[in-house]
C-alpha atoms as a PDB file:
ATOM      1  CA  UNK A   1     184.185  37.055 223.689  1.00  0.00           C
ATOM      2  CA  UNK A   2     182.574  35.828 227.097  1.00  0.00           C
ATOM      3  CA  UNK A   3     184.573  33.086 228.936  1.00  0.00           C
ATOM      4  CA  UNK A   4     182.050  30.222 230.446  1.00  0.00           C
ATOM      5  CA  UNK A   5     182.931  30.060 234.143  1.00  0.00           C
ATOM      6  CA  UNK A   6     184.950  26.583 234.534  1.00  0.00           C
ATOM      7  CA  UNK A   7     184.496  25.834 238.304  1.00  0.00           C
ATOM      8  CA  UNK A   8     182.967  28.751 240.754  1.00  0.00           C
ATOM      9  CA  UNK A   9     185.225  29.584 243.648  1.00  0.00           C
ATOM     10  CA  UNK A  10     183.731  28.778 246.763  1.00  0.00           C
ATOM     11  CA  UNK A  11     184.299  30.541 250.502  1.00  0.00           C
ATOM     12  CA  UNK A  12     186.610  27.932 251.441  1.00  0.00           C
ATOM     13  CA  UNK A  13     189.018  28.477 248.640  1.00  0.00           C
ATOM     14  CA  UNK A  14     188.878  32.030 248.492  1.00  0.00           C
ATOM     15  CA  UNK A  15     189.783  32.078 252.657  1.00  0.00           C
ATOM     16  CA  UNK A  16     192.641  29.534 251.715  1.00  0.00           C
ATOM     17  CA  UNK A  17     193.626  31.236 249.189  1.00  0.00           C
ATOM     18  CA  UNK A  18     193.839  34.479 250.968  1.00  0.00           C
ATOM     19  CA  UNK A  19     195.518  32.760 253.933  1.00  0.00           C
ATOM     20  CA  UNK A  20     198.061  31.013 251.559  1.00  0.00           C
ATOM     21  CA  UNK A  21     198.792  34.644 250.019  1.00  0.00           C
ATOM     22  CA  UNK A  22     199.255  36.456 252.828  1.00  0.00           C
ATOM     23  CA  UNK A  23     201.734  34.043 254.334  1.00  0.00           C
ATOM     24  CA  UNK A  24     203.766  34.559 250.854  1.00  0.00           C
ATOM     25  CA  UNK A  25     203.415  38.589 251.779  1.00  0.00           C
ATOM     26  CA  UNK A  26     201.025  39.579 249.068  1.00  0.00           C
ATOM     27  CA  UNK A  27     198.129  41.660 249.250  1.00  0.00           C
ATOM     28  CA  UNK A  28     194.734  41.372 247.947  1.00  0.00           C
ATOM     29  CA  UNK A  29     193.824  44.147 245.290  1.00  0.00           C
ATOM     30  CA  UNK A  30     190.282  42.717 243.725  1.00  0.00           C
ATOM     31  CA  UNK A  31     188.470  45.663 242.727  1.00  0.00           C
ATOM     32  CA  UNK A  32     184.506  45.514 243.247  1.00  0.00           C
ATOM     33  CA  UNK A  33     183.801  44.199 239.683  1.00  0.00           C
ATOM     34  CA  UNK A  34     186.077  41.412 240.171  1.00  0.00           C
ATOM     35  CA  UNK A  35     184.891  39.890 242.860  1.00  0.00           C
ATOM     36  CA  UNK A  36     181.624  40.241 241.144  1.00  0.00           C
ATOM     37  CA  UNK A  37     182.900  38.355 238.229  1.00  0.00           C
ATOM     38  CA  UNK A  38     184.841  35.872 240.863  1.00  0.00           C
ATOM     39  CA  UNK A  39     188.446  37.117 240.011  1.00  0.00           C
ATOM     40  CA  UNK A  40     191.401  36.980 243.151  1.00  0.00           C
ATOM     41  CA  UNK A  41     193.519  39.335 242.309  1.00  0.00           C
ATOM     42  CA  UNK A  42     197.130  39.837 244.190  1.00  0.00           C
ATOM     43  CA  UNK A  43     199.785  41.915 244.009  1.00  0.00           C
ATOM     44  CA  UNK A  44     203.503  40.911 245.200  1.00  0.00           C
ATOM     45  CA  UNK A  45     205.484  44.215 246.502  1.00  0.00           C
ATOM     46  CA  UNK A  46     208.857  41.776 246.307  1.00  0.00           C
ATOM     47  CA  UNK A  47     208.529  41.787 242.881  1.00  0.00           C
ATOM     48  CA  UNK A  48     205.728  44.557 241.259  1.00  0.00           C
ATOM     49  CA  UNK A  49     204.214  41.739 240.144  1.00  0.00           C
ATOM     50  CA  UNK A  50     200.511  41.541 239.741  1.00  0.00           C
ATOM     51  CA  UNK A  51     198.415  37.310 240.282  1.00  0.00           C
ATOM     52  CA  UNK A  52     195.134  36.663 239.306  1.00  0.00           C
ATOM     53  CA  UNK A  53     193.505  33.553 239.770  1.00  0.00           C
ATOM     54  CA  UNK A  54     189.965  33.115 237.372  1.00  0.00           C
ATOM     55  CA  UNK A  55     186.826  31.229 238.068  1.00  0.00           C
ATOM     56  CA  UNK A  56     187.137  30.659 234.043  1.00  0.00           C
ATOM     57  CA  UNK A  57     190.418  28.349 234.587  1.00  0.00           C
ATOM     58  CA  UNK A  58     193.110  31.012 233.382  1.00  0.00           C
ATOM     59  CA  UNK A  59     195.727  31.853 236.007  1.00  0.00           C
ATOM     60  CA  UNK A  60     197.652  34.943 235.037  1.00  0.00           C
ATOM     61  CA  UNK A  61     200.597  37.280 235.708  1.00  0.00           C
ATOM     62  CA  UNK A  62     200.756  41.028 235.440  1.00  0.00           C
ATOM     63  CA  UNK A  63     203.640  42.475 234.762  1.00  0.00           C
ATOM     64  CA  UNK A  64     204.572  46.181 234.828  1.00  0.00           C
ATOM     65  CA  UNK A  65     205.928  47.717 231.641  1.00  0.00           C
ATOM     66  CA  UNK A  66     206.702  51.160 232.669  1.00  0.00           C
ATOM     67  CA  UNK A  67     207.414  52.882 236.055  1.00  0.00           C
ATOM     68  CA  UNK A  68     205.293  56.285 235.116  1.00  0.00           C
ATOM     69  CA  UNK A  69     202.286  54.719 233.155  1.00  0.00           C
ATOM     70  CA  UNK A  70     200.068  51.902 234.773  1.00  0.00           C
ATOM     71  CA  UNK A  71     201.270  49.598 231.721  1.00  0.00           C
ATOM     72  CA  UNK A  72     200.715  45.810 232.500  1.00  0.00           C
ATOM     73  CA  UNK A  73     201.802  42.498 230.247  1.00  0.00           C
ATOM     74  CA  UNK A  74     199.896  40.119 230.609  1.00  0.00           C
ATOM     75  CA  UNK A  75     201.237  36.304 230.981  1.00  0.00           C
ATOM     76  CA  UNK A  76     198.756  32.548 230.843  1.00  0.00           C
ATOM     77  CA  UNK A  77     200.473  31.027 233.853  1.00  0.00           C
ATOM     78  CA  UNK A  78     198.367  27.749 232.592  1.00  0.00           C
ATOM     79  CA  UNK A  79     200.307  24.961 231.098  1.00  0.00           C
ATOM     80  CA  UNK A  80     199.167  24.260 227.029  1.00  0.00           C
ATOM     81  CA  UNK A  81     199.150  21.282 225.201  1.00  0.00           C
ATOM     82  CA  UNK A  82     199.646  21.082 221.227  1.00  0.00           C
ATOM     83  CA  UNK A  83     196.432  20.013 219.202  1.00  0.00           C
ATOM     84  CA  UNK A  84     195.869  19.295 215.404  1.00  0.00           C
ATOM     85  CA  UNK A  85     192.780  21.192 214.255  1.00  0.00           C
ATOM     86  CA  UNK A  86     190.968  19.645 211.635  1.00  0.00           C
ATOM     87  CA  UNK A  87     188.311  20.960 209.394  1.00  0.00           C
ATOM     88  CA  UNK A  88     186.260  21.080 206.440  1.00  0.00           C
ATOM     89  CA  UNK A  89     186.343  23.024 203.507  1.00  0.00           C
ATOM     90  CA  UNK A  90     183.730  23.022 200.331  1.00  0.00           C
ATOM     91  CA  UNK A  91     185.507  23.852 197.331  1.00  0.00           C
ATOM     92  CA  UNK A  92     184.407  25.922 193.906  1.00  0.00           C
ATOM     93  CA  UNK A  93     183.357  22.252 192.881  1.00  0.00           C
ATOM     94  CA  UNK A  94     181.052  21.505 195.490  1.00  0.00           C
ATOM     95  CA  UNK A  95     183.699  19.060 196.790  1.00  0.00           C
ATOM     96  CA  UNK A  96     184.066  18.648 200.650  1.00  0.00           C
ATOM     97  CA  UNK A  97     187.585  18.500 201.564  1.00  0.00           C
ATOM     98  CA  UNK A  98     189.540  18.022 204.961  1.00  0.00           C
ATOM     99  CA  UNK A  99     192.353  20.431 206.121  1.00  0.00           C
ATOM    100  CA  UNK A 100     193.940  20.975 209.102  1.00  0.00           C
ATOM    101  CA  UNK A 101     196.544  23.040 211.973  1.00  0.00           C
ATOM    102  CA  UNK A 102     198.611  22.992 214.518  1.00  0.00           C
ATOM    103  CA  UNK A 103     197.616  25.251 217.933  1.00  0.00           C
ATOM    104  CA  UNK A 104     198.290  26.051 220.992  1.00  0.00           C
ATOM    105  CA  UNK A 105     196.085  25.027 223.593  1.00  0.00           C
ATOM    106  CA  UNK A 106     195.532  25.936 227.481  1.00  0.00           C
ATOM    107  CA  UNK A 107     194.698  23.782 229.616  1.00  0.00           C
ATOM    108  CA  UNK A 108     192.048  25.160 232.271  1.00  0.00           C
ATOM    109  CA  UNK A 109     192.412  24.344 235.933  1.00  0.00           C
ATOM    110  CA  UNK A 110     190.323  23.457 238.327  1.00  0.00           C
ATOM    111  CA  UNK A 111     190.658  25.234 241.864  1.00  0.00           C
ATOM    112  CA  UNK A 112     193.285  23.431 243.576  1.00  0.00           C
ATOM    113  CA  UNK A 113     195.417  23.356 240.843  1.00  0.00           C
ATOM    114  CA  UNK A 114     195.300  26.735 240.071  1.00  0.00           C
ATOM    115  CA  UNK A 115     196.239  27.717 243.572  1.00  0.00           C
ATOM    116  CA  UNK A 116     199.133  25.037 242.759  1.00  0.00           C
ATOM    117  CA  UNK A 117     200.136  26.801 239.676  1.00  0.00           C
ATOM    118  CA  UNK A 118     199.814  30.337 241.358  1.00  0.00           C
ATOM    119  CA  UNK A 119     201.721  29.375 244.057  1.00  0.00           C
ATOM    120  CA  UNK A 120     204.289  27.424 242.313  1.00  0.00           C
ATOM    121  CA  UNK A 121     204.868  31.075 239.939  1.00  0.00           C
ATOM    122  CA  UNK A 122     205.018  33.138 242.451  1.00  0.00           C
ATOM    123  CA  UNK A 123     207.980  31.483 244.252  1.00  0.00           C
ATOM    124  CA  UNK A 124     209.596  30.925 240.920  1.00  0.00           C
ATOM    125  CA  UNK A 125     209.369  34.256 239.965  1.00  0.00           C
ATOM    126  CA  UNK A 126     210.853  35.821 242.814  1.00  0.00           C
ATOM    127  CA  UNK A 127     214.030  33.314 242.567  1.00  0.00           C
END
């Protein structure tokens, strides 16, 4: 399923971005198709920790799962809010009738608040 771009990263937050990450001592690892698709991707040798920062909204963590495979987990980084889904449902008797759930929801950032976030995990993480 394709993710709609949120908010495109421009130069300016991609060289403050860089600039914030190398100050925290992390390096930039975007492969070619990333930056294509408008991923940052970082890694942090402190911790073997993989960042990645989406044009989509997501900020994510990357953690490694063994030492001998290249096995990430995956973490949303992005704080969620609880919604009430509510739908419809036509019965045998032609009868429309309401149900609903509970879910999860993420809450998408824009750019300045996912550097906020990324920062803000990366430092938290390490303590």
């Amino acid at each position: 399923m394709a993710t709609s771009k949120f908010c495109k990263f421009n130069a300016r937050f991609r060289q403050a971005t860089n600039c914030v990450a190398e100050t925290m001592g992390l390096e930039l690892i975007s492969t070619p198709r990333q930056v294509e698709n408008g991923t940052l991707c970082f890694y942090d040798p402190e911790t073997d920790t993989r960042y990645s920062l989406h044009e989509s909204g997501y900020v994510r963590r990357h953690i490694r799962t063994s030492d001998w495979m290249s096995d990430w987990k995956t973490y949303q980084l992005n704080r969620t809010k609880q919604v009430n889904v509510k739908y419809q449902v036509k019965s045998r008797n032609g009868k429309m009738t309401e149900q609903s759930y509970d879910c999860t929801q993420r809450i998408l950032a824009n750019p300045d608040e996912q550097l906020a976030i990324f920062v803000r995990r990366v430092l938290t993480y390490r303590n």
